[in-house]
Protein backbone atom coordinates (compact mmCIF):
# COMPACT_ATOMS: atom_id res chain seq x y z
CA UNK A 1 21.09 -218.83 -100.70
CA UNK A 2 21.80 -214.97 -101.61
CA UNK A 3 24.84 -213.57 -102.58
CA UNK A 4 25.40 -209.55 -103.26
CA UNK A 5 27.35 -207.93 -104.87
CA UNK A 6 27.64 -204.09 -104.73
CA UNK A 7 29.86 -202.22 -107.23
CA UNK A 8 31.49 -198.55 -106.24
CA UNK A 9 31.58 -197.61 -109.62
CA UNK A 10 34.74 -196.57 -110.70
CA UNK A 11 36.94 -197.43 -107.71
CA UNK A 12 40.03 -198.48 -109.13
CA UNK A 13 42.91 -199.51 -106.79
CA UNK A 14 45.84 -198.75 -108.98
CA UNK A 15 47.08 -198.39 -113.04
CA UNK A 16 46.33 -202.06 -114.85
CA UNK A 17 49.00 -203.79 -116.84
CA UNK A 18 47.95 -202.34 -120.16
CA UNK A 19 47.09 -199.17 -118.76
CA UNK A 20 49.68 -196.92 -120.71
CA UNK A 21 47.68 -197.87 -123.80
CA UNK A 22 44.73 -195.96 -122.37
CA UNK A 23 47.03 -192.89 -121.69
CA UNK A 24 46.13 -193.79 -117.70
CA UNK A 25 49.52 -194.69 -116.29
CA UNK A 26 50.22 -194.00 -113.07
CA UNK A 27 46.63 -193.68 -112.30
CA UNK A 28 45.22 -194.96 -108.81
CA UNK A 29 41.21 -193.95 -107.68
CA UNK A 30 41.84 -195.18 -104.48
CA UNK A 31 45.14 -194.83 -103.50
CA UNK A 32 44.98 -191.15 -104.49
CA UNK A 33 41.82 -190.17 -103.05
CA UNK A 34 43.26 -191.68 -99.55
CA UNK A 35 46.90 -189.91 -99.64
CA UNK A 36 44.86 -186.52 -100.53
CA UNK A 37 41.90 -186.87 -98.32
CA UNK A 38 42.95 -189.72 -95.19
CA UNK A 39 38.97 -190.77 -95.13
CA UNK A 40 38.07 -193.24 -91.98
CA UNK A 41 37.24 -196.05 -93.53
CA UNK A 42 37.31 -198.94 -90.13
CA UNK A 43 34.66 -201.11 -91.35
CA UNK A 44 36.20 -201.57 -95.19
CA UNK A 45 39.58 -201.73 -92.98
CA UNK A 46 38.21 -204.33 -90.85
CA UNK A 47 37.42 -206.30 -94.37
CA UNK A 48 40.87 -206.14 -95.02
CA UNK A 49 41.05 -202.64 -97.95
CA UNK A 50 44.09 -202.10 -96.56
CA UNK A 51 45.48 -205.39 -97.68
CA UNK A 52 44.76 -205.02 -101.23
CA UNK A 53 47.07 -202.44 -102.00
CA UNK A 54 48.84 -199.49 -99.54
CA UNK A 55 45.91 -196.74 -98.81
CA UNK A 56 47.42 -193.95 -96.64
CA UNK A 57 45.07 -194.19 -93.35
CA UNK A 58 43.70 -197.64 -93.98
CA UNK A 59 45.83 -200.34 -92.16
CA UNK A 60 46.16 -203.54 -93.48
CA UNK A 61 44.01 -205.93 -91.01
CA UNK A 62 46.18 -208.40 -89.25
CA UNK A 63 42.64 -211.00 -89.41
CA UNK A 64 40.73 -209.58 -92.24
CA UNK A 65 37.26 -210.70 -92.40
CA UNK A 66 37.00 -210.75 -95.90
CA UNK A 67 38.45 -212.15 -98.90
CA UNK A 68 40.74 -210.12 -100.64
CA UNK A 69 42.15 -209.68 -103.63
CA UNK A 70 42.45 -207.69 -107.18
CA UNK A 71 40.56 -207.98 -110.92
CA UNK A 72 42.93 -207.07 -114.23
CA UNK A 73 40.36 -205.61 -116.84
CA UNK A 74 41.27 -207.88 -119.94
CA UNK A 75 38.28 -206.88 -122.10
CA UNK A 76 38.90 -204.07 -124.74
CA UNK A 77 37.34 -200.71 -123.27
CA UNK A 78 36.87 -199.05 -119.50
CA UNK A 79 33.49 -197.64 -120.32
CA UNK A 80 30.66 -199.39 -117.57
CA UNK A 81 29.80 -201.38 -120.05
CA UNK A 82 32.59 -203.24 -120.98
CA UNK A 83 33.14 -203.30 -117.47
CA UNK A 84 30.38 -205.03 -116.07
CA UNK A 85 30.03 -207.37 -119.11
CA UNK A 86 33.04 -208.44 -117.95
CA UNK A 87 31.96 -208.78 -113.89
CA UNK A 88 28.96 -210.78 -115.73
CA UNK A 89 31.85 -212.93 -117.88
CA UNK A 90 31.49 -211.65 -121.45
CA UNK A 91 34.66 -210.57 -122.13
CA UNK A 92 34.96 -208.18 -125.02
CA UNK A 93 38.00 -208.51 -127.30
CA UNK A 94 36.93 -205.50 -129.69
CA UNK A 95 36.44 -201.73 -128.17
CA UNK A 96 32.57 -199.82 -128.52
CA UNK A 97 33.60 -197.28 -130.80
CA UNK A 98 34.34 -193.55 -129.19
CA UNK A 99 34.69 -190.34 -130.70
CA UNK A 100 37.00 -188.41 -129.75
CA UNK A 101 36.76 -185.40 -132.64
CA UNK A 102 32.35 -185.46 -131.58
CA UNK A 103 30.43 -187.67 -133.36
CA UNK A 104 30.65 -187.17 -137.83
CA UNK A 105 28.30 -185.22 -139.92
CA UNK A 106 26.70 -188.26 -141.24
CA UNK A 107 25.36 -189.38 -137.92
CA UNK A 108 24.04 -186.19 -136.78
CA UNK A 109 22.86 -185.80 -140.27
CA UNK A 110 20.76 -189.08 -139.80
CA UNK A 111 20.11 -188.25 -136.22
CA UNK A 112 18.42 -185.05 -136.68
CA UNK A 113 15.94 -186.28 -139.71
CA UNK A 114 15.00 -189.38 -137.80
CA UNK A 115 14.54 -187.72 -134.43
CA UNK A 116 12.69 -184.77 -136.11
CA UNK A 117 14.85 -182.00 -134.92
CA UNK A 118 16.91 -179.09 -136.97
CA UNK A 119 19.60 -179.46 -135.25
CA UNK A 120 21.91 -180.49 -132.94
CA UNK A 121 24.57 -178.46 -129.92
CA UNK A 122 27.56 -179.19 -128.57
CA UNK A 123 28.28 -182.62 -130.28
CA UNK A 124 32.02 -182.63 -128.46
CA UNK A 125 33.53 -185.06 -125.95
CA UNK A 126 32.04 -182.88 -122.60
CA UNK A 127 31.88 -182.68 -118.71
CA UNK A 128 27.57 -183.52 -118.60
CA UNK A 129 27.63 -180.71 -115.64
CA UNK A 130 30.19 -178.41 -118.18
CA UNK A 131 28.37 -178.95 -121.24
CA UNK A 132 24.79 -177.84 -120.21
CA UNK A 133 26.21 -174.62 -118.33
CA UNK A 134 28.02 -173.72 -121.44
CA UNK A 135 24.47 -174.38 -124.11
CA UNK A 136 21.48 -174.88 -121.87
CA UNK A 137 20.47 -171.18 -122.34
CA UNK A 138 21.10 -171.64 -126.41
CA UNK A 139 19.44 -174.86 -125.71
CA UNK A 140 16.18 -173.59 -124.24
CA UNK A 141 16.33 -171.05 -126.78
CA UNK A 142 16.79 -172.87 -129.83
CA UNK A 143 14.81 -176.26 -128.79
CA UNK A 144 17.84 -178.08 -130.01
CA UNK A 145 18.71 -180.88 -128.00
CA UNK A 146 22.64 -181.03 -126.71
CA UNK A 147 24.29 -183.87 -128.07
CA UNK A 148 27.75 -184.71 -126.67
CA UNK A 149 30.24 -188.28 -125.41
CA UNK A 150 33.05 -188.46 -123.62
CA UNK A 151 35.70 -190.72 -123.62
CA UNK A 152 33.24 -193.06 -123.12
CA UNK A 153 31.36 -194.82 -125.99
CA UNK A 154 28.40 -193.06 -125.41
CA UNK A 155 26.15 -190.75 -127.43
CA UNK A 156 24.42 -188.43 -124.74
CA UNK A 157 21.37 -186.14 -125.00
CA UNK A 158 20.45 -183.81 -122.62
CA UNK A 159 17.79 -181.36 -122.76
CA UNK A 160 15.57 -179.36 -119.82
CA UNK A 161 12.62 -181.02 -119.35
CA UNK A 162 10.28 -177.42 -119.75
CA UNK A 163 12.07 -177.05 -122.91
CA UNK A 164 12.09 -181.03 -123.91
CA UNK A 165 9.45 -182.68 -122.17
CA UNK A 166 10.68 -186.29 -120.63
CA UNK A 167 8.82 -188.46 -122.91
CA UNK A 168 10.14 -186.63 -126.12
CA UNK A 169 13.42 -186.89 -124.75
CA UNK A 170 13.38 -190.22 -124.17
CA UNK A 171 11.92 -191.01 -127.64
CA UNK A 172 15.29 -189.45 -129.35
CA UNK A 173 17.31 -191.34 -127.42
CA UNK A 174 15.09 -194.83 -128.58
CA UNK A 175 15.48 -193.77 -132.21
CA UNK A 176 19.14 -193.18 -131.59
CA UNK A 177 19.88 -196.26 -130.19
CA UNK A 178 17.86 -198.15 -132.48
CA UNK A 179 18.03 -196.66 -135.65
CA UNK A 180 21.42 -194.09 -135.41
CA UNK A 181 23.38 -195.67 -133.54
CA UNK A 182 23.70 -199.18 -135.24
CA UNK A 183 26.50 -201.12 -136.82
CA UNK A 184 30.09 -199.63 -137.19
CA UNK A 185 28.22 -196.99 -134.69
CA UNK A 186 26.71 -199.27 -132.30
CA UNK A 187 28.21 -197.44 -129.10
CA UNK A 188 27.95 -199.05 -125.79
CA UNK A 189 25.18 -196.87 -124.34
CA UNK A 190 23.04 -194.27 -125.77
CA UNK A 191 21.73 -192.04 -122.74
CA UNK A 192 19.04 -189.29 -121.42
CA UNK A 193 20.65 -187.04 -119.05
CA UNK A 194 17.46 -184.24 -118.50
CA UNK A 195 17.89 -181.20 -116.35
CA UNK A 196 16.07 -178.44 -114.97
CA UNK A 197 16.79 -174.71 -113.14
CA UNK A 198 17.75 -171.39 -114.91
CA UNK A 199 20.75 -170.22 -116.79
CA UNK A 200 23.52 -170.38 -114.20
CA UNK A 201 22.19 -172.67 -111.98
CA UNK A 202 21.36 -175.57 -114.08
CA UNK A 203 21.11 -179.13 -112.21
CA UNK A 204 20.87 -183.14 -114.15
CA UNK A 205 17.97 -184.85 -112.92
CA UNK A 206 19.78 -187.66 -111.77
CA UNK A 207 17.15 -190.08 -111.00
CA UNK A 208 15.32 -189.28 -114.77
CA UNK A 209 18.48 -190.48 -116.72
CA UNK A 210 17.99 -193.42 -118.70
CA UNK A 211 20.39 -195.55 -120.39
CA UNK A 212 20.08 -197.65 -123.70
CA UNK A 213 22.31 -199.98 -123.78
CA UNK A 214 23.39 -202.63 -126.26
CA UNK A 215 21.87 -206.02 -125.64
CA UNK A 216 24.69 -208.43 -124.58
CA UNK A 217 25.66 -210.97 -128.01
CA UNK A 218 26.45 -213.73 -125.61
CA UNK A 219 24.58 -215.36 -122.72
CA UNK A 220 26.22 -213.80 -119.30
CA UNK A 221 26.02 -215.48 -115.61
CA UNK A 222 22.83 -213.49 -115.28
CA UNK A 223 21.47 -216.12 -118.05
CA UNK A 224 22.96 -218.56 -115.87
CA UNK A 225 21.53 -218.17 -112.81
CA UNK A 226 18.09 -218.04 -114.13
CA UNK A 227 18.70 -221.23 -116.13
CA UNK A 228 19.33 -222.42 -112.61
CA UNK A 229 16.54 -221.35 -110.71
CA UNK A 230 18.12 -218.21 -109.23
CA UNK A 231 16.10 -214.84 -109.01
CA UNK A 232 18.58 -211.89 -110.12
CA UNK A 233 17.78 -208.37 -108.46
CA UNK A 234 19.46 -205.53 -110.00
CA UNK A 235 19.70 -202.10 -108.29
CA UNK A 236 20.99 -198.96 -109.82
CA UNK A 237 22.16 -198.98 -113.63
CA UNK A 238 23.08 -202.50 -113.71
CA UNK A 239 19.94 -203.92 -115.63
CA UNK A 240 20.45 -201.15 -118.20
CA UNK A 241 23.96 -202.14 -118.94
CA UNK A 242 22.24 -205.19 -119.72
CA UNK A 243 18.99 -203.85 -121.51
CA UNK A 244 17.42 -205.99 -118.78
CA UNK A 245 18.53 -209.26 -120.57
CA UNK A 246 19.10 -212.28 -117.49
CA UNK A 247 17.14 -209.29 -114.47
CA UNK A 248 14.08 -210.43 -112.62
CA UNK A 249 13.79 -207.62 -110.65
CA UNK A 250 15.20 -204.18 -111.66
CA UNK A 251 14.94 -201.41 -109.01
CA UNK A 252 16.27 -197.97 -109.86
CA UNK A 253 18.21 -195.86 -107.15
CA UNK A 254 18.43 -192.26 -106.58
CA UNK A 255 22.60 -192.03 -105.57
CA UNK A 256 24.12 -193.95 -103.33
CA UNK A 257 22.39 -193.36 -100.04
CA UNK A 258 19.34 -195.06 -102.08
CA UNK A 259 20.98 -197.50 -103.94
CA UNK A 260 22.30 -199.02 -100.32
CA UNK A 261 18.89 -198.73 -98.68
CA UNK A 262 17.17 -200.18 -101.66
CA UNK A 263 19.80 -202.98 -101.37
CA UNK A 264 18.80 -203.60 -97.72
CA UNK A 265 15.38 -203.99 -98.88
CA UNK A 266 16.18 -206.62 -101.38
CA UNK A 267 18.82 -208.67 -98.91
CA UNK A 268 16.05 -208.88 -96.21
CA UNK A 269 13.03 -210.04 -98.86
CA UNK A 270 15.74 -212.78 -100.01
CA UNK A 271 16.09 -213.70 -96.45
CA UNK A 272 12.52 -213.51 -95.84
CA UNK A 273 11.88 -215.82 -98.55
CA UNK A 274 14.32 -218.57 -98.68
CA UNK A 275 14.48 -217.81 -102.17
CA UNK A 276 18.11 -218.73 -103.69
CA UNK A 277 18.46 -214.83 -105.31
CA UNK A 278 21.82 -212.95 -106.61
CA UNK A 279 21.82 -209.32 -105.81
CA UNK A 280 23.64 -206.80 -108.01
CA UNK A 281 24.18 -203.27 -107.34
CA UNK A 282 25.94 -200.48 -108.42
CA UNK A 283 26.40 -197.23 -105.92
CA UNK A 284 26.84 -194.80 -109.15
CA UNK A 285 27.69 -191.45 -107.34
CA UNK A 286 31.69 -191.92 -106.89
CA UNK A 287 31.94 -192.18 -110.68
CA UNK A 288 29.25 -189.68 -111.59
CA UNK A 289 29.16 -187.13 -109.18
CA UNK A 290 32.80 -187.20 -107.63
CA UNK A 291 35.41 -189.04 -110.30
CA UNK A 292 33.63 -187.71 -113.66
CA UNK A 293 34.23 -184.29 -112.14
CA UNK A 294 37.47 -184.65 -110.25
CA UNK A 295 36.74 -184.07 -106.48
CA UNK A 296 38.69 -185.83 -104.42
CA UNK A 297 37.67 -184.53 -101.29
CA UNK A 298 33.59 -185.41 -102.04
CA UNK A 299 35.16 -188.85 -102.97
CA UNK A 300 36.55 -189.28 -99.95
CA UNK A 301 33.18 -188.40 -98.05
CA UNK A 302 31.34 -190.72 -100.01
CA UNK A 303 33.76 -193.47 -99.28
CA UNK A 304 33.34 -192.61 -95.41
CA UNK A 305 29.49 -192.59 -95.77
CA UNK A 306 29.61 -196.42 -97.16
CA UNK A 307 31.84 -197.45 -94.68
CA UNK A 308 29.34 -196.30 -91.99
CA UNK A 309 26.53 -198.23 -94.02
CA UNK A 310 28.54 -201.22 -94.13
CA UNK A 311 27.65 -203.24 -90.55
CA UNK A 312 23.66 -202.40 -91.66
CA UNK A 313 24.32 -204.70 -94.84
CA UNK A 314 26.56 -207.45 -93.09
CA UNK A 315 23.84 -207.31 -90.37
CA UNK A 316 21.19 -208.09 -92.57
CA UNK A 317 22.97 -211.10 -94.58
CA UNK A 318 21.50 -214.58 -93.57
CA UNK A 319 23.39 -217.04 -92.18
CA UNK A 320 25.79 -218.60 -95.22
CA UNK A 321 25.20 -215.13 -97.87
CA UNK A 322 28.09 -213.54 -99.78
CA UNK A 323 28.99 -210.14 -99.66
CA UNK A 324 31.18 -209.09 -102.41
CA UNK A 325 32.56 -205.66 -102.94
CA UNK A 326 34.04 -204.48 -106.06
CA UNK A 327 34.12 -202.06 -109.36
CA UNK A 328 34.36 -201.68 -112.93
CA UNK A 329 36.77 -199.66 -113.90
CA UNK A 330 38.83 -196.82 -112.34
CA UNK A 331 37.83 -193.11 -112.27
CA UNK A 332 40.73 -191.34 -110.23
CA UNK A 333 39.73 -187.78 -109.38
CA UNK A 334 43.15 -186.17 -108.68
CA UNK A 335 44.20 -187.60 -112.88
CA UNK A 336 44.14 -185.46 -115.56
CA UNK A 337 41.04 -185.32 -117.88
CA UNK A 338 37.75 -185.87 -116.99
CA UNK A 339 37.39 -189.52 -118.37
CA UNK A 340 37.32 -193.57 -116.90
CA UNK A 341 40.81 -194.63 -115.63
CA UNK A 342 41.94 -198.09 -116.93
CA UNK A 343 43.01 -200.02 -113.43
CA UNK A 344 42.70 -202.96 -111.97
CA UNK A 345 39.83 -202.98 -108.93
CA UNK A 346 39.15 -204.56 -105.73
CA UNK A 347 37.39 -207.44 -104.60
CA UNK A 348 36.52 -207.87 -100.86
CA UNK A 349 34.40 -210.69 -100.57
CA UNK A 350 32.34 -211.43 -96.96
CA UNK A 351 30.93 -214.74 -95.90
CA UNK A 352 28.55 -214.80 -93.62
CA UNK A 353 29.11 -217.74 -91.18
CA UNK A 354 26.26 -220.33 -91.88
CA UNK A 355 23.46 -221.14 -89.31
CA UNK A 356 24.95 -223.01 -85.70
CA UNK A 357 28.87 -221.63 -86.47
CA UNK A 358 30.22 -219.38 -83.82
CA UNK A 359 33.64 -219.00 -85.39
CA UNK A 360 33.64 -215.39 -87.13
CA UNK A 361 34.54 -216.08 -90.38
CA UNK A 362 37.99 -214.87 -92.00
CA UNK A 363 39.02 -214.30 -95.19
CA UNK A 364 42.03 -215.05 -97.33
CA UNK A 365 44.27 -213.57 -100.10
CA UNK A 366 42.91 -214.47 -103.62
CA UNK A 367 45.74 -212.73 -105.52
CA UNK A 368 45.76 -210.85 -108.15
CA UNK A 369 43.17 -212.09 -110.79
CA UNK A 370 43.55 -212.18 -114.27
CA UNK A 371 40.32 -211.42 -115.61
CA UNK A 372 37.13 -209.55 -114.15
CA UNK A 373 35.14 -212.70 -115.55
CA UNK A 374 35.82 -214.22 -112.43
CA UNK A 375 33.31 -212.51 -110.39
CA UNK A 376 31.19 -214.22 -112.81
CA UNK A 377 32.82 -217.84 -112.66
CA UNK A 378 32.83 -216.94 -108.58
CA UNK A 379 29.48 -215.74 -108.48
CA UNK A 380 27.88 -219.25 -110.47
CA UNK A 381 29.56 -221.60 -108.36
CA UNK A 382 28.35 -220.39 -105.09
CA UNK A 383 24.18 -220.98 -106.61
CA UNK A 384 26.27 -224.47 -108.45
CA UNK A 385 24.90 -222.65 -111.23
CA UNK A 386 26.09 -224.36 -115.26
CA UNK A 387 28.86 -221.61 -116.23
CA UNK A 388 30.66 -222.74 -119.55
CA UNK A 389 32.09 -218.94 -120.12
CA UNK A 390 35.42 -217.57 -119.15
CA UNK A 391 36.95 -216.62 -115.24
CA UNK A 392 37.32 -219.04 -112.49
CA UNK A 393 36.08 -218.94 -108.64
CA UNK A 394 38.20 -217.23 -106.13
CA UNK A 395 37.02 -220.18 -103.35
């Protein structure tokens, strides 16, 4: 038995109920990026995209082969975090703390005597790419590390790895996240984002972030399947949203191209082995590289380049998997701001037919859900995994 499911982080298909209180009405990742940018998208077509919501150049499918359907965010926050406890079924009724005005003097206070340092830059709700243009040189100068969130709850630290050396950089972020950032501070994710070239031309090392995040207070459907015998592969962030609490197997990914091959990989050892496994992935470079920084055309090229991936993954399911496509919050790169968008997000889910069955399968509408803990209650039934928490199964 395997089941997959890959997230396009931050692909929102229009403005959730609650979304005004977020300051997001009106926003739509999606929708937008198709009405600016028309990407081909046949295969996620052929799913049935275009029968979630109306996406200028994507028709709805008259036979969809997928399941389709739409998640309302319920828990309290749009940060990755929040979002994907939520996928996993731990619904969050109070918000990680954010900080809007940068983060107050006491922290940094306590930050720079515990991490050793004089001083912090920046320490400002920032653009990653923005922020290091604007105080790497200082930085490099100075030895100071830049300190800076977003609208996230986040507490970043970023620092060029000839001025900062990886392993130092990584140690201020573990004394952040375990002794800084702690009670009424506790933010969702504490996070190394390194980065290298000369002033001017400064790039992230992408593949040397690390994230700390806060250990889940509740089992999730990770926990579950475990309990139940199930293997649980996660590729691309997803184990550190979870500090690696209910992963097996954690593979990190270098973008999206990566994450999908790396993916591949893992659905083909699942099918070598017989072994009942659960799959999780998260294709990071829509939010990161494309909705953080509010291109809509690089988007819409990244959208086209997973379509043409798609038939390699539905290839490679064995007879009876689940494919399940979906996201964790919305990111739309034609809004205003540089920050998470709070909308509801797709689900396309794929059934591969089982072993002797000649009939292509076909999917149905599962409506409009009202919580993202369904994936979760979805997700546990197909392994007939125990799942006591919240959500229920689309089929």
């Amino acid at each position: 038995m395997l089941f997959v499911t890959i997230i396009l982080d931050g692909a929102g298909v229009g403005d959730g109920p609650d979304a005004e209180a977020y300051g997001d009405s009106g926003s739509d990742t999606l929708g937008h990026v198709c009405e600016a940018e028309h990407p081909h998208l046949p295969n996620l077509e052929r799913l049935g995209l275009g029968r979630i919501a109306p996406l200028a150049g994507v028709e709805p499918a008259d036979a969809p082969e997928a399941s389709w359907g739409r998640l309302t965010e319920r828990a309290a926050g749009k940060d990755s975090t929040t979002g994907h406890w939520a996928l996993a079924g731990l619904v969050l009724e109070t918000p990680f703390p954010t900080y809007p005005d940068g983060f107050p003097p006491e922290v940094v206070a306590d930050f720079c005597q515990r991490a050793g340092v004089d001083g912090i830059l920046g320490n400002v709700p920032a653009s990653g790419t923005q922020i290091i243009a604007e105080l790497g040189e200082e930085h490099q100068r100075t030895g100071q590390p830049i300190v800076y969130t977003s609208g996230d709850s986040v507490f970043q630290i970023a620092a060029h790895v000839e001025t900062t050396p990886l392993a130092e950089l990584y140690a201020m972020c573990e004394t952040a996240r375990n002794e800084v950032c702690v009670g009424e501070h506790a933010v969702g994710r504490v996070i190394a984002r390194p980065f290298t070239g000369e002033p001017g031309a400064y790039t992230r090392i992408s593949e040397k972030r690390k994230d700390y995040s806060l250990l889940p207070p509740e089992a999730t459907v990770l926990d579950a399947l475990q309990d139940a015998g199930v293997r649980t592969v996660a590729i691309g962030k997803i184990s550190a949203l979870f500090g690696g609490k209910g992963v097996d197997v954690e593979t990190k990914t270098a973008g999206n191209a990566d994450g999908v091959a790396k993916t591949l990989d893992a659905i083909r050892e699942a099918a070598a082995s017989g072994e009942p496994t659960f799959v999780w992935t998260n294709l990071v470079d829509f939010d990161e590289l494309y909705g953080h920084r509010r291109d809509p055309e690089g988007y819409a090229r990244a959208l086209e380049a997973f379509d043409r991936a798609l038939p390699d993954l539905e290839a490679a399911l064995p007879p009876g998997a689940r494919l399940l496509l979906t996201a964790d919050h919305g990111n739309d790169p034609t809004y205003r701001g540089s920050d998470h968008t709070r909308e509801r997000v797709p689900v396309l889910m794929l059934e591969k037919p089982a072993s002797g069955e000649t009939t292509p399968a076909r999917g149905e509408d599962v409506g409009t859900r009202e919580t993202f803990a369904d994936h979760a209650a979805t997700v546990a039934a197909f392994f007939d995994a125990r799942w006591d928490g919240p959500g229920a199964p689309f089929a």
